[in-house]
N, C-alpha and C. Protein backbone atom coordinates (compact mmCIF):
# COMPACT_ATOMS: atom_id res chain seq x y z
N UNK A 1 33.83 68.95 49.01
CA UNK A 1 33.24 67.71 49.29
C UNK A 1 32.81 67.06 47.99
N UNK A 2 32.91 65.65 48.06
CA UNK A 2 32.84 64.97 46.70
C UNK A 2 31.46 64.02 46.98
N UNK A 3 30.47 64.73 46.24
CA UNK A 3 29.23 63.88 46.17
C UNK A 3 29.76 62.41 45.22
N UNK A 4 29.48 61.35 45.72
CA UNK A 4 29.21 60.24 45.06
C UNK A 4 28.06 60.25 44.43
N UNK A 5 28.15 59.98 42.97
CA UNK A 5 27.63 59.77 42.04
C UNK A 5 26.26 58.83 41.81
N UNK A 6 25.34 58.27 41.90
CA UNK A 6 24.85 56.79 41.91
C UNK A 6 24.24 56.48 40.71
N UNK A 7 24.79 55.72 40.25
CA UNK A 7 24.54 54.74 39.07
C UNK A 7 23.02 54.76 38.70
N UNK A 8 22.28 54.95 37.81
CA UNK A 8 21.04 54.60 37.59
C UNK A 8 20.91 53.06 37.39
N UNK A 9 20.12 52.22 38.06
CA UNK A 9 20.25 50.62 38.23
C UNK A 9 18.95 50.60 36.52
N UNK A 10 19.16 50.01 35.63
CA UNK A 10 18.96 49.67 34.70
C UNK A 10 17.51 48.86 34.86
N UNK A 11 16.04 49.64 34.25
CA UNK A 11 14.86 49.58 34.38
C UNK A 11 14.81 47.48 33.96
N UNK A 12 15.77 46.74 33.56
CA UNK A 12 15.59 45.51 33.21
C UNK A 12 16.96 44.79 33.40
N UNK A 13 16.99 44.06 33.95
CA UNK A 13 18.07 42.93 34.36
C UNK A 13 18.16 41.70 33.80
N UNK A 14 17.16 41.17 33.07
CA UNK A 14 17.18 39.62 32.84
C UNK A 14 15.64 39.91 31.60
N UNK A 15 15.44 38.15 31.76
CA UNK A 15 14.09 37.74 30.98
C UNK A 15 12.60 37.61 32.02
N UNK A 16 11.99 38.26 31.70
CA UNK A 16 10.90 38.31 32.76
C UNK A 16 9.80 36.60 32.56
N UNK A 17 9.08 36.29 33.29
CA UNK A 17 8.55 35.03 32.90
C UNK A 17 7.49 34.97 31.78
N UNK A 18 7.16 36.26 31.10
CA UNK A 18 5.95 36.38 30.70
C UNK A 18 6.91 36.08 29.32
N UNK A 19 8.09 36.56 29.45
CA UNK A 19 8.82 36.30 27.94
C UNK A 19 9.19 34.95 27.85
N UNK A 20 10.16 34.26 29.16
CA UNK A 20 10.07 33.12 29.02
C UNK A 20 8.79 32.14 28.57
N UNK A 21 7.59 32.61 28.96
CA UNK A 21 6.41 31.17 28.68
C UNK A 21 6.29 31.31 26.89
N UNK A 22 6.21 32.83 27.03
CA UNK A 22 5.99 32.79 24.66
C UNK A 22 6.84 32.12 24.11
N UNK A 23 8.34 32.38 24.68
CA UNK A 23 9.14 31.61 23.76
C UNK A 23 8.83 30.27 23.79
N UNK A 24 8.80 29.62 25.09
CA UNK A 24 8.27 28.25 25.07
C UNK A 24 7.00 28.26 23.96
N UNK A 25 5.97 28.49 24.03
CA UNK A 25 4.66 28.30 23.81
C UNK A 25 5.22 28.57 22.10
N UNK A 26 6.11 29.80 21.88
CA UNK A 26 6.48 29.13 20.14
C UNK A 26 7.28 28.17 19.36
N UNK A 27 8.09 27.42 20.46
CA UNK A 27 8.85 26.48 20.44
C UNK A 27 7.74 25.40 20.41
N UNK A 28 7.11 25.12 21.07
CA UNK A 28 6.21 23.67 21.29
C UNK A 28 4.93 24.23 20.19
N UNK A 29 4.41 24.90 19.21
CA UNK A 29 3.66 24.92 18.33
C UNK A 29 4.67 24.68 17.41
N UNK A 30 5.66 24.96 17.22
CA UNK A 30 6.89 24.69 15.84
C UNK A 30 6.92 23.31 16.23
N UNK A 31 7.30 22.78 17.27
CA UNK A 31 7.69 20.88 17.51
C UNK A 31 6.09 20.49 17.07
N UNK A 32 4.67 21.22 17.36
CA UNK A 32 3.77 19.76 16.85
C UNK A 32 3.75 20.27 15.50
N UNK A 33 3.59 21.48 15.16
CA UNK A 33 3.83 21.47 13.70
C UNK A 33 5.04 20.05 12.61
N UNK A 34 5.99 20.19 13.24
CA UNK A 34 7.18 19.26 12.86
C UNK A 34 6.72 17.59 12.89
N UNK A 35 6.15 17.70 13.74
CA UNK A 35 5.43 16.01 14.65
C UNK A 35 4.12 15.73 13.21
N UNK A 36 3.42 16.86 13.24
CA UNK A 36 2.36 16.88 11.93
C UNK A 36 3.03 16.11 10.88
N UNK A 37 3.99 16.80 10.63
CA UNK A 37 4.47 16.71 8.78
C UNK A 37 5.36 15.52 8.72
N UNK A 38 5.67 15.19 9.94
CA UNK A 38 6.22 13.81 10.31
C UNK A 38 5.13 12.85 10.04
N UNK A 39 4.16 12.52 10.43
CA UNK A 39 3.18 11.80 10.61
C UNK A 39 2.86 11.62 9.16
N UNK A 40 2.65 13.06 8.92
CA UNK A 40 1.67 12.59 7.20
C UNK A 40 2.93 12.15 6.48
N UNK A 41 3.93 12.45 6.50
CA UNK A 41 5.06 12.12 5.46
C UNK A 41 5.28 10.08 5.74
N UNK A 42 4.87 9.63 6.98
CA UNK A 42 4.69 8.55 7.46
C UNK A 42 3.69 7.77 6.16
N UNK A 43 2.51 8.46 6.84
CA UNK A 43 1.13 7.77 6.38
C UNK A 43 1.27 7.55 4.77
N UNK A 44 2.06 8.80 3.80
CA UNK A 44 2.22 9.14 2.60
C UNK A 44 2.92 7.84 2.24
N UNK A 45 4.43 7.42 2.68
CA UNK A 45 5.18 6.80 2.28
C UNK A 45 5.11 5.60 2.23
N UNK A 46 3.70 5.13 3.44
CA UNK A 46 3.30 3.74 3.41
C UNK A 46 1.91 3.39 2.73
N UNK A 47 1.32 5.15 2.51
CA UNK A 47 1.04 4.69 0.99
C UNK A 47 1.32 4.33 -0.47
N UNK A 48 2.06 4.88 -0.58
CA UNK A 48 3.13 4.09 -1.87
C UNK A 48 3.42 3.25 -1.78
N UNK A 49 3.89 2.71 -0.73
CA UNK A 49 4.81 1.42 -0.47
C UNK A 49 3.66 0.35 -0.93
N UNK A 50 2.63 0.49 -0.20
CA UNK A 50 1.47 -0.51 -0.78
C UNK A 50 0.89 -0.27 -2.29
N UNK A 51 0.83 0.55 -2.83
CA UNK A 51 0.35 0.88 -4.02
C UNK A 51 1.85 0.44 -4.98
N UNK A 52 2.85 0.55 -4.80
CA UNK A 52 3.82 -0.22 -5.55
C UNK A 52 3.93 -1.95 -5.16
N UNK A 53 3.76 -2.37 -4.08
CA UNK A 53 3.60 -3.72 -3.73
C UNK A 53 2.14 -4.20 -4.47
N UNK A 54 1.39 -3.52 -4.61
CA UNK A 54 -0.01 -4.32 -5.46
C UNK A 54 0.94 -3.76 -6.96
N UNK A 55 1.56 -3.53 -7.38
CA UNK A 55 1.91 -3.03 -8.73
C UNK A 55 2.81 -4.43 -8.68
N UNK A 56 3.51 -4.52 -8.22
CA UNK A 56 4.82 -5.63 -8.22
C UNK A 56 3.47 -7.12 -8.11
N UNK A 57 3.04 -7.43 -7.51
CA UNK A 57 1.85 -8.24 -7.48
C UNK A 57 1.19 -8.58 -8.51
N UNK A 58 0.07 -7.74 -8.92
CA UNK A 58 -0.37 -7.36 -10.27
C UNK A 58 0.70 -8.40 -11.56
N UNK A 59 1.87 -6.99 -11.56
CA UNK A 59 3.35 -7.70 -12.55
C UNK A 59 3.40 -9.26 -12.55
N UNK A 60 3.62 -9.71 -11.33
CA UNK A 60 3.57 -10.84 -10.84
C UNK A 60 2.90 -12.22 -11.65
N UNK A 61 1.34 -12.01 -11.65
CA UNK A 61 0.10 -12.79 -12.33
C UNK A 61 0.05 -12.67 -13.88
N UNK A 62 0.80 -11.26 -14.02
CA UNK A 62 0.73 -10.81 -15.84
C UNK A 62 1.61 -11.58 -16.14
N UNK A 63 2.92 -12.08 -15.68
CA UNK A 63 4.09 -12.50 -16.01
C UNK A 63 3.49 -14.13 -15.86
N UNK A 64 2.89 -14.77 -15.06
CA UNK A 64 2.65 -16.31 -15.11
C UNK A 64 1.46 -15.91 -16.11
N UNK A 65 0.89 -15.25 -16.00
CA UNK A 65 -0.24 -15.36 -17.24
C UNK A 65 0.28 -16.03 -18.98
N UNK A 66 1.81 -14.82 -19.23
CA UNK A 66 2.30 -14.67 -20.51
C UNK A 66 3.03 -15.69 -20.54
N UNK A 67 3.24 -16.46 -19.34
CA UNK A 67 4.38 -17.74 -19.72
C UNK A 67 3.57 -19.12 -19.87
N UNK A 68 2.02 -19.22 -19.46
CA UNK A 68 1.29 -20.52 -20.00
C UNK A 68 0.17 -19.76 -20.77
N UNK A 69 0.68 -19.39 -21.78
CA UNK A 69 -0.16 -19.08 -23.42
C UNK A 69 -1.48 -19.59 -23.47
N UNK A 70 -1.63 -21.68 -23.18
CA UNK A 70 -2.53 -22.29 -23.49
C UNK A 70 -3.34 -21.85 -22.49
N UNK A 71 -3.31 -22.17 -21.22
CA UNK A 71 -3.92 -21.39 -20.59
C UNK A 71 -5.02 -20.19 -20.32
N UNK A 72 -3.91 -19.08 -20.48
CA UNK A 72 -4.15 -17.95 -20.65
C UNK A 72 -5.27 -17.30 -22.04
N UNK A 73 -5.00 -18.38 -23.11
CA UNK A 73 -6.15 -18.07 -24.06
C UNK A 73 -7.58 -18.91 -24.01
N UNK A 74 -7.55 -19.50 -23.40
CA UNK A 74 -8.47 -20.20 -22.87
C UNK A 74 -9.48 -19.42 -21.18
N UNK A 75 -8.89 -18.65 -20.78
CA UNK A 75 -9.35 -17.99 -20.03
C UNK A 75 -9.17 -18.74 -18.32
N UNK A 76 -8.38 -19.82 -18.08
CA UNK A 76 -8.07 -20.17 -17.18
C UNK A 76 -7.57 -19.57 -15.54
N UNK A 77 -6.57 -18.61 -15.50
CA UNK A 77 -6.64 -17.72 -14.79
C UNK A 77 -7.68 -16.61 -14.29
N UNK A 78 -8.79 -16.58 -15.18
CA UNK A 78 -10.12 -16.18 -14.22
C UNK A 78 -10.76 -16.93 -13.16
N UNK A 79 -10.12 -17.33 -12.11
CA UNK A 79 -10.64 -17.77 -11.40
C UNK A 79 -10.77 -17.44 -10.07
N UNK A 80 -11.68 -17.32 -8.71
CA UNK A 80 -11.05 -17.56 -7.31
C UNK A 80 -9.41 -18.39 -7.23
N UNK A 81 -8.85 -17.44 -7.07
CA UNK A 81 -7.33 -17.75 -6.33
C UNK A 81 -7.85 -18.85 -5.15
N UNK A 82 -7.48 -20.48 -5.33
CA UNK A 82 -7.32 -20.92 -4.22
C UNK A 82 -7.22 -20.62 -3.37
N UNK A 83 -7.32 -21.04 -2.08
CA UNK A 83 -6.91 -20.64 -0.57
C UNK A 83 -6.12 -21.58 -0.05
N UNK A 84 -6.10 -23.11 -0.49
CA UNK A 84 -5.57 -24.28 0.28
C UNK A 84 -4.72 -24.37 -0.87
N UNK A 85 -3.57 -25.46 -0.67
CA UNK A 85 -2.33 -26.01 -2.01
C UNK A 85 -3.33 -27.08 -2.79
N UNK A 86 -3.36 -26.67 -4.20
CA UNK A 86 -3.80 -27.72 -4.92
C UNK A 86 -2.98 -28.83 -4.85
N UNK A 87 -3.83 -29.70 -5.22
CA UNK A 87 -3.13 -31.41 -5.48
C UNK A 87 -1.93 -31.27 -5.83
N UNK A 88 -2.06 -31.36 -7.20
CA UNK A 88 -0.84 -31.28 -8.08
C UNK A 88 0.30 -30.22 -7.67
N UNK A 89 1.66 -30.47 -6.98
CA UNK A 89 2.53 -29.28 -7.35
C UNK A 89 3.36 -29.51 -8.22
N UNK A 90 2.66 -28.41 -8.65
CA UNK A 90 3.37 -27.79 -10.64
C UNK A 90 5.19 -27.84 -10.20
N UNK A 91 5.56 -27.55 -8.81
CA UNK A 91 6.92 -27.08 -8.62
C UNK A 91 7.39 -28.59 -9.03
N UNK A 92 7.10 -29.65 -8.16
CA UNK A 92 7.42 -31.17 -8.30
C UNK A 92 7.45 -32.12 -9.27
N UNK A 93 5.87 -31.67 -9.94
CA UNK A 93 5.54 -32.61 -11.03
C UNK A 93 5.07 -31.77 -12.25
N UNK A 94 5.05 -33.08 -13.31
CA UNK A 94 4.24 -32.30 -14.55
C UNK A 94 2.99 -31.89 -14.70
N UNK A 95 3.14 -30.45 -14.69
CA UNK A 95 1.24 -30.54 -15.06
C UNK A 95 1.18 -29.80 -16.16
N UNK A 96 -0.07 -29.66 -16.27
CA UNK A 96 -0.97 -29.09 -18.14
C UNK A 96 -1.18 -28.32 -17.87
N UNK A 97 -1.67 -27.27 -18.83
CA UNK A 97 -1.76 -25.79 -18.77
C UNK A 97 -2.68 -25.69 -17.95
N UNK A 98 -3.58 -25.88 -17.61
CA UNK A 98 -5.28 -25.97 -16.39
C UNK A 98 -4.61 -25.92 -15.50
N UNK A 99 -3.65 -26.76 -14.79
CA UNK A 99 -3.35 -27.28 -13.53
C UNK A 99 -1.86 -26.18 -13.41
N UNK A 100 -1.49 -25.70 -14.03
CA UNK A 100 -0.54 -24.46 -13.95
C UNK A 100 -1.26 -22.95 -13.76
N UNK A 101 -2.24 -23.01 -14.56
CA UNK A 101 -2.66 -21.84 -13.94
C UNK A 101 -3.66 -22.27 -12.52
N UNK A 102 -4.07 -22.94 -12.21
CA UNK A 102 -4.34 -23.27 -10.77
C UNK A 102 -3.37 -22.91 -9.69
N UNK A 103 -2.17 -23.88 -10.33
CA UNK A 103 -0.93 -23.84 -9.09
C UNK A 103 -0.28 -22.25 -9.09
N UNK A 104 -0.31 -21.51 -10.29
CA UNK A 104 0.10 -19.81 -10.58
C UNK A 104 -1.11 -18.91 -9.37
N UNK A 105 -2.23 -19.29 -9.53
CA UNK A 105 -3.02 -18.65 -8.88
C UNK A 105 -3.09 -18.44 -7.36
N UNK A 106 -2.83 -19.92 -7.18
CA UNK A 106 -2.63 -20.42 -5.30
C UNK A 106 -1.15 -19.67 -5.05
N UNK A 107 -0.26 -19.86 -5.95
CA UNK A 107 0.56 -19.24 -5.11
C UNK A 107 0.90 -17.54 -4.97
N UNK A 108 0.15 -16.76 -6.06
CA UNK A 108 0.20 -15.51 -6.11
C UNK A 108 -0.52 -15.73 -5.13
N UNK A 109 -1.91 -15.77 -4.90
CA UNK A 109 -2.79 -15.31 -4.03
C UNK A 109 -2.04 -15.82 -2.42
N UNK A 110 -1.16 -17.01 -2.51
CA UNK A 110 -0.27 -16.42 -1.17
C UNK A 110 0.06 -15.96 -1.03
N UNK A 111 1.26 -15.75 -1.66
CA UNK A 111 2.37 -14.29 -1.95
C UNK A 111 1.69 -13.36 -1.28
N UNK A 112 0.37 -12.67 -1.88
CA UNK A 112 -0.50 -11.08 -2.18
C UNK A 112 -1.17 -11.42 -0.67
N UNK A 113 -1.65 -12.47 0.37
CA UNK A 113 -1.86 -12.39 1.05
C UNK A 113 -1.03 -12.90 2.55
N UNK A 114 -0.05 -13.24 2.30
CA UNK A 114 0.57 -13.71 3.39
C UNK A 114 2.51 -12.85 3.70
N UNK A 115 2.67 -12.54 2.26
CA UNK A 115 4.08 -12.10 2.24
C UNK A 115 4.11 -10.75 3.41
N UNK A 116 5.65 -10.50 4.03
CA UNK A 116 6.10 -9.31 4.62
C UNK A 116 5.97 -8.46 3.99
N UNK A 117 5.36 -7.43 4.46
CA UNK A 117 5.13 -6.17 3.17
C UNK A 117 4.42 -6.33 2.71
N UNK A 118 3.13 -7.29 1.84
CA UNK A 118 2.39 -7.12 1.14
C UNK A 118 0.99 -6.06 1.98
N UNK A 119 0.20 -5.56 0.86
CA UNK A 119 -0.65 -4.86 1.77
C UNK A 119 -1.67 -5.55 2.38
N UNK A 120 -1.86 -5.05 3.66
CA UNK A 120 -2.50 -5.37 4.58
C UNK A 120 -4.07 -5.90 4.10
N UNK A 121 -4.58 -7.45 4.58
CA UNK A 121 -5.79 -7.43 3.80
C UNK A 121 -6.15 -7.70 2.54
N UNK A 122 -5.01 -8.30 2.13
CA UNK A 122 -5.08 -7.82 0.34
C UNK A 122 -5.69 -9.13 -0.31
N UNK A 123 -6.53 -8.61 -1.33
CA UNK A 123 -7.70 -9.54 -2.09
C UNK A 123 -7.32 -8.98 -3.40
N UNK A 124 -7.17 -10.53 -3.88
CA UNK A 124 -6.47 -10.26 -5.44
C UNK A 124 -7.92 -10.94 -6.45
N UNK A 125 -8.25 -10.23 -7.83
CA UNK A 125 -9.22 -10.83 -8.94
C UNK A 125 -8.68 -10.47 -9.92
N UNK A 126 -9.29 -11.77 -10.53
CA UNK A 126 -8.41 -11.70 -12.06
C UNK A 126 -9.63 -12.54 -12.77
N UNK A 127 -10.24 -11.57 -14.16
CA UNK A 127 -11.12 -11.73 -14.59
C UNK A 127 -11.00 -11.64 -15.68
N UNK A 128 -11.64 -12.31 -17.22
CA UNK A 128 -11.42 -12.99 -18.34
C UNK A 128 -12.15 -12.33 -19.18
N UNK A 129 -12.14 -11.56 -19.90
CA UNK A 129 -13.48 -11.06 -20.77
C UNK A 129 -12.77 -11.64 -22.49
N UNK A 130 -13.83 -12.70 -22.46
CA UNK A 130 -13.30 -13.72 -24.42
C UNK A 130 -12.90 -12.94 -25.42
N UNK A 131 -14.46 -12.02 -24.89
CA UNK A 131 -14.61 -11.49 -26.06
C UNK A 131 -13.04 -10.13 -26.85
N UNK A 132 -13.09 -9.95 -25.97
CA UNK A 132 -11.89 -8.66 -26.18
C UNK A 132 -10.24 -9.55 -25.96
N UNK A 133 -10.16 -10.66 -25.28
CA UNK A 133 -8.95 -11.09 -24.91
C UNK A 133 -8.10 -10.71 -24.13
N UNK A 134 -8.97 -10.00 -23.32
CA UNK A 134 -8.26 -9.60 -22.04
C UNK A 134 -8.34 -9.61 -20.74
N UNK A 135 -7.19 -10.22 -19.51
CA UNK A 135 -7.61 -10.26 -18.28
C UNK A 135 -7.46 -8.80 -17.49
N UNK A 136 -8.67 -8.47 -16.61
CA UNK A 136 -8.23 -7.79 -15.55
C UNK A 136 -7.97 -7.85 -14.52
N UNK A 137 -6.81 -7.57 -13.85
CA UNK A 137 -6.44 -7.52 -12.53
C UNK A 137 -6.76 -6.55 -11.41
N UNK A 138 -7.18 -6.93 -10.34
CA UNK A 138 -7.84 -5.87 -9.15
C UNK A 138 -6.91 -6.30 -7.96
N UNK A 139 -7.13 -5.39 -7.31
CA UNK A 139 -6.26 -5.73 -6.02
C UNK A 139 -5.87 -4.85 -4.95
N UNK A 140 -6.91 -5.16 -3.94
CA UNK A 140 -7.53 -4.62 -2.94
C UNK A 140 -7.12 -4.35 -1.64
N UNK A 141 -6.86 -3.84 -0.77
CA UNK A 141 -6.31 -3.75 0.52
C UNK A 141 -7.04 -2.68 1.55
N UNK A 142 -6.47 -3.12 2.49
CA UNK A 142 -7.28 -2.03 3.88
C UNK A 142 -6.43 -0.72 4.13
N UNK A 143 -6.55 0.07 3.03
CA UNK A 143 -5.99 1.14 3.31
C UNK A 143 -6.01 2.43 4.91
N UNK A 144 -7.35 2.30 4.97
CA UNK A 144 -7.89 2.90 5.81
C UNK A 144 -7.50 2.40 7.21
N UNK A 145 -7.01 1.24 7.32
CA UNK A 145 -6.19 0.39 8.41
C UNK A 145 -7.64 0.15 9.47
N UNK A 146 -8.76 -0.43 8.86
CA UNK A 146 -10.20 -0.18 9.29
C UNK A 146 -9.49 -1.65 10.48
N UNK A 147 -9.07 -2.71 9.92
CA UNK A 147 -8.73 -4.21 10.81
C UNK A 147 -9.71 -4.41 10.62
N UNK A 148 -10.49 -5.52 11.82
CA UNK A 148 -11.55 -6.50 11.54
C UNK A 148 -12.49 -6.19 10.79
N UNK A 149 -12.86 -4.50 10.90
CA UNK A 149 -14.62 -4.30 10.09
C UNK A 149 -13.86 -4.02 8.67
N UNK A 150 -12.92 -4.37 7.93
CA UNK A 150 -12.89 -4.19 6.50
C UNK A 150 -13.63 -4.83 5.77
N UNK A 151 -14.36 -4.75 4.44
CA UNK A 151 -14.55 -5.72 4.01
C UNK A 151 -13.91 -4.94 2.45
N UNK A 152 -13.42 -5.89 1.61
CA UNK A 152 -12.74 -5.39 -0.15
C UNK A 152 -13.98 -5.00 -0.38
N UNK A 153 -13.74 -3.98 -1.01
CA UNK A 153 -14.30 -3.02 -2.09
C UNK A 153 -14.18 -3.73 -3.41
N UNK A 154 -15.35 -3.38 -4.72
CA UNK A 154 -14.77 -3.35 -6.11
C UNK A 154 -13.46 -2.57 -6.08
N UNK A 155 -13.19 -2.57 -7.40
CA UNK A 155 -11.88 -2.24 -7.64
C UNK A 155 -12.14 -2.18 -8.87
N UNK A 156 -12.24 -1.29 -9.61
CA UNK A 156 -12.59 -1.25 -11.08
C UNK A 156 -11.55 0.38 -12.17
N UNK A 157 -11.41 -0.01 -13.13
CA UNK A 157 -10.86 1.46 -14.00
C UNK A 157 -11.31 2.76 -13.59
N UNK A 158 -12.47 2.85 -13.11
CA UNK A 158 -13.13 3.52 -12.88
C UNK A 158 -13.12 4.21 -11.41
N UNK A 159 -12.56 3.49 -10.64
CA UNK A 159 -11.87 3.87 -9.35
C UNK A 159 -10.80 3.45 -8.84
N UNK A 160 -9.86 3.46 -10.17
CA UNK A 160 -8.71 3.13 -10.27
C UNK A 160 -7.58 3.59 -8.71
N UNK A 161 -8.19 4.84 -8.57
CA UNK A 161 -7.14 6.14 -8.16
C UNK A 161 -7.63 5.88 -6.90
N UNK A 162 -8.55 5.36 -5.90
CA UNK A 162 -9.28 4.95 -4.58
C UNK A 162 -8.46 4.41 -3.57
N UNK A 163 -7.78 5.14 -2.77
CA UNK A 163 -6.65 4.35 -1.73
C UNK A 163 -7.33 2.98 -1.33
N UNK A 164 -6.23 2.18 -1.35
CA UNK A 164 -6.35 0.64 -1.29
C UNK A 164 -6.91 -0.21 -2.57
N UNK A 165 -6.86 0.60 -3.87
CA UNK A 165 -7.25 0.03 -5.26
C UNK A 165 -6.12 0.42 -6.04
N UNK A 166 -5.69 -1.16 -6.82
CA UNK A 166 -4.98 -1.08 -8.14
C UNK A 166 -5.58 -1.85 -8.36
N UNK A 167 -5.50 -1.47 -10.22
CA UNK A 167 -6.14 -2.38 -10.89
C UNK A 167 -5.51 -2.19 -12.72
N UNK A 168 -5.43 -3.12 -13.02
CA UNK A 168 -4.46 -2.91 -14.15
C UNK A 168 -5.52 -3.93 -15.16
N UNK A 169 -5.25 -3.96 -16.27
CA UNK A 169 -5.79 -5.08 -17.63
C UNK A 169 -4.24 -5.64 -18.64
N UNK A 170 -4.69 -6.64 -18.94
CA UNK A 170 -3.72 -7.13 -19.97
C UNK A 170 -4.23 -8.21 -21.17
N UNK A 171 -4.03 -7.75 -22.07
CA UNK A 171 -4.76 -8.56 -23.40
C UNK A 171 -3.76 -9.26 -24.10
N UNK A 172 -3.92 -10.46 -24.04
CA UNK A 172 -3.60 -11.99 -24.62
C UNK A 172 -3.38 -11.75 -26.46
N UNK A 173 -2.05 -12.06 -26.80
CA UNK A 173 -1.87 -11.71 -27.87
C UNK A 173 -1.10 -12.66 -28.60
């Protein structure tokens, strides 16, 4: 007589659920991990982007500064940047060194506050010191993406490095 044999049925057949939920549960800590470094690599890149847009800005005022001399040694460009279009447009008509750096000022300070891309908020100063012959440039933005409760900060050498501060100098030569 021939005993049949019986197979030992194998103590595991498949994935039990307790294995299925870990793998999940290490899959979805790797995705917010990924989502993290996404985000800051975000926040990072549109910090630069603004800290090179106040650099290009900045460039901007140094470059009309060096092209009306009379002006510029006279200390004319220290001023509040208009807000409204002066009288005179320098683009249309002739004007004198005073009335060029007026019309230079109104329109950077559009540019720095109204352009696509420029930073958000952004408050431009440009200040004259005789004695040394040199202007400094500041230029301010809402880094912090605060909206209505911002108000500009100084902006000085001294906190040069302060997200939402550039600030550069240039001496008249």
């Amino acid at each position: 007589m021939i005993v049949p044999t019986s197979t030992p049925r194998s103590s595991q057949a498949g994935l039990t659920m307790i294995e299925i939920l870990v793998a999940v549960l290490v899959l979805a800590v790797g995705l917010l991990g990924v989502a993290g470094l996404q985000a800051l690599s975000l926040r990072n890149a549109t910090s630069v982007h603004f800290d090179q847009q106040a650099q290009s800005y900045a460039d901007d005022i140094i470059n009309r500064i060096m092209a009306n001399r009379d002006a510029a040694t006279s200390g004319d460009y220290a001023a509040t940047p208009p807000t409204s279009e002066p009288s005179t447009n320098c683009s249309t008509e002739t004007c004198g060194a005073s009335q060029t750096a007026t019309w230079d000022l109104w329109q950077w300070n559009e540019a720095l506050t109204s352009d696509v891309g420029a930073p958000p908020q952004a408050v431009g100063n440009v200040d004259w010191n005789n004695a040394t012959g040199e202007y400094t440039i500041s230029i301010t933005w809402d880094a912090a993406n605060l909206g209505a409760t911002y108000v500009a900060p100084t902006c000085t050498a001294a906190d040069n490095t302060s997200a939402g501060c550039y600030f550069t100098a240039y001496r008249v030569r």
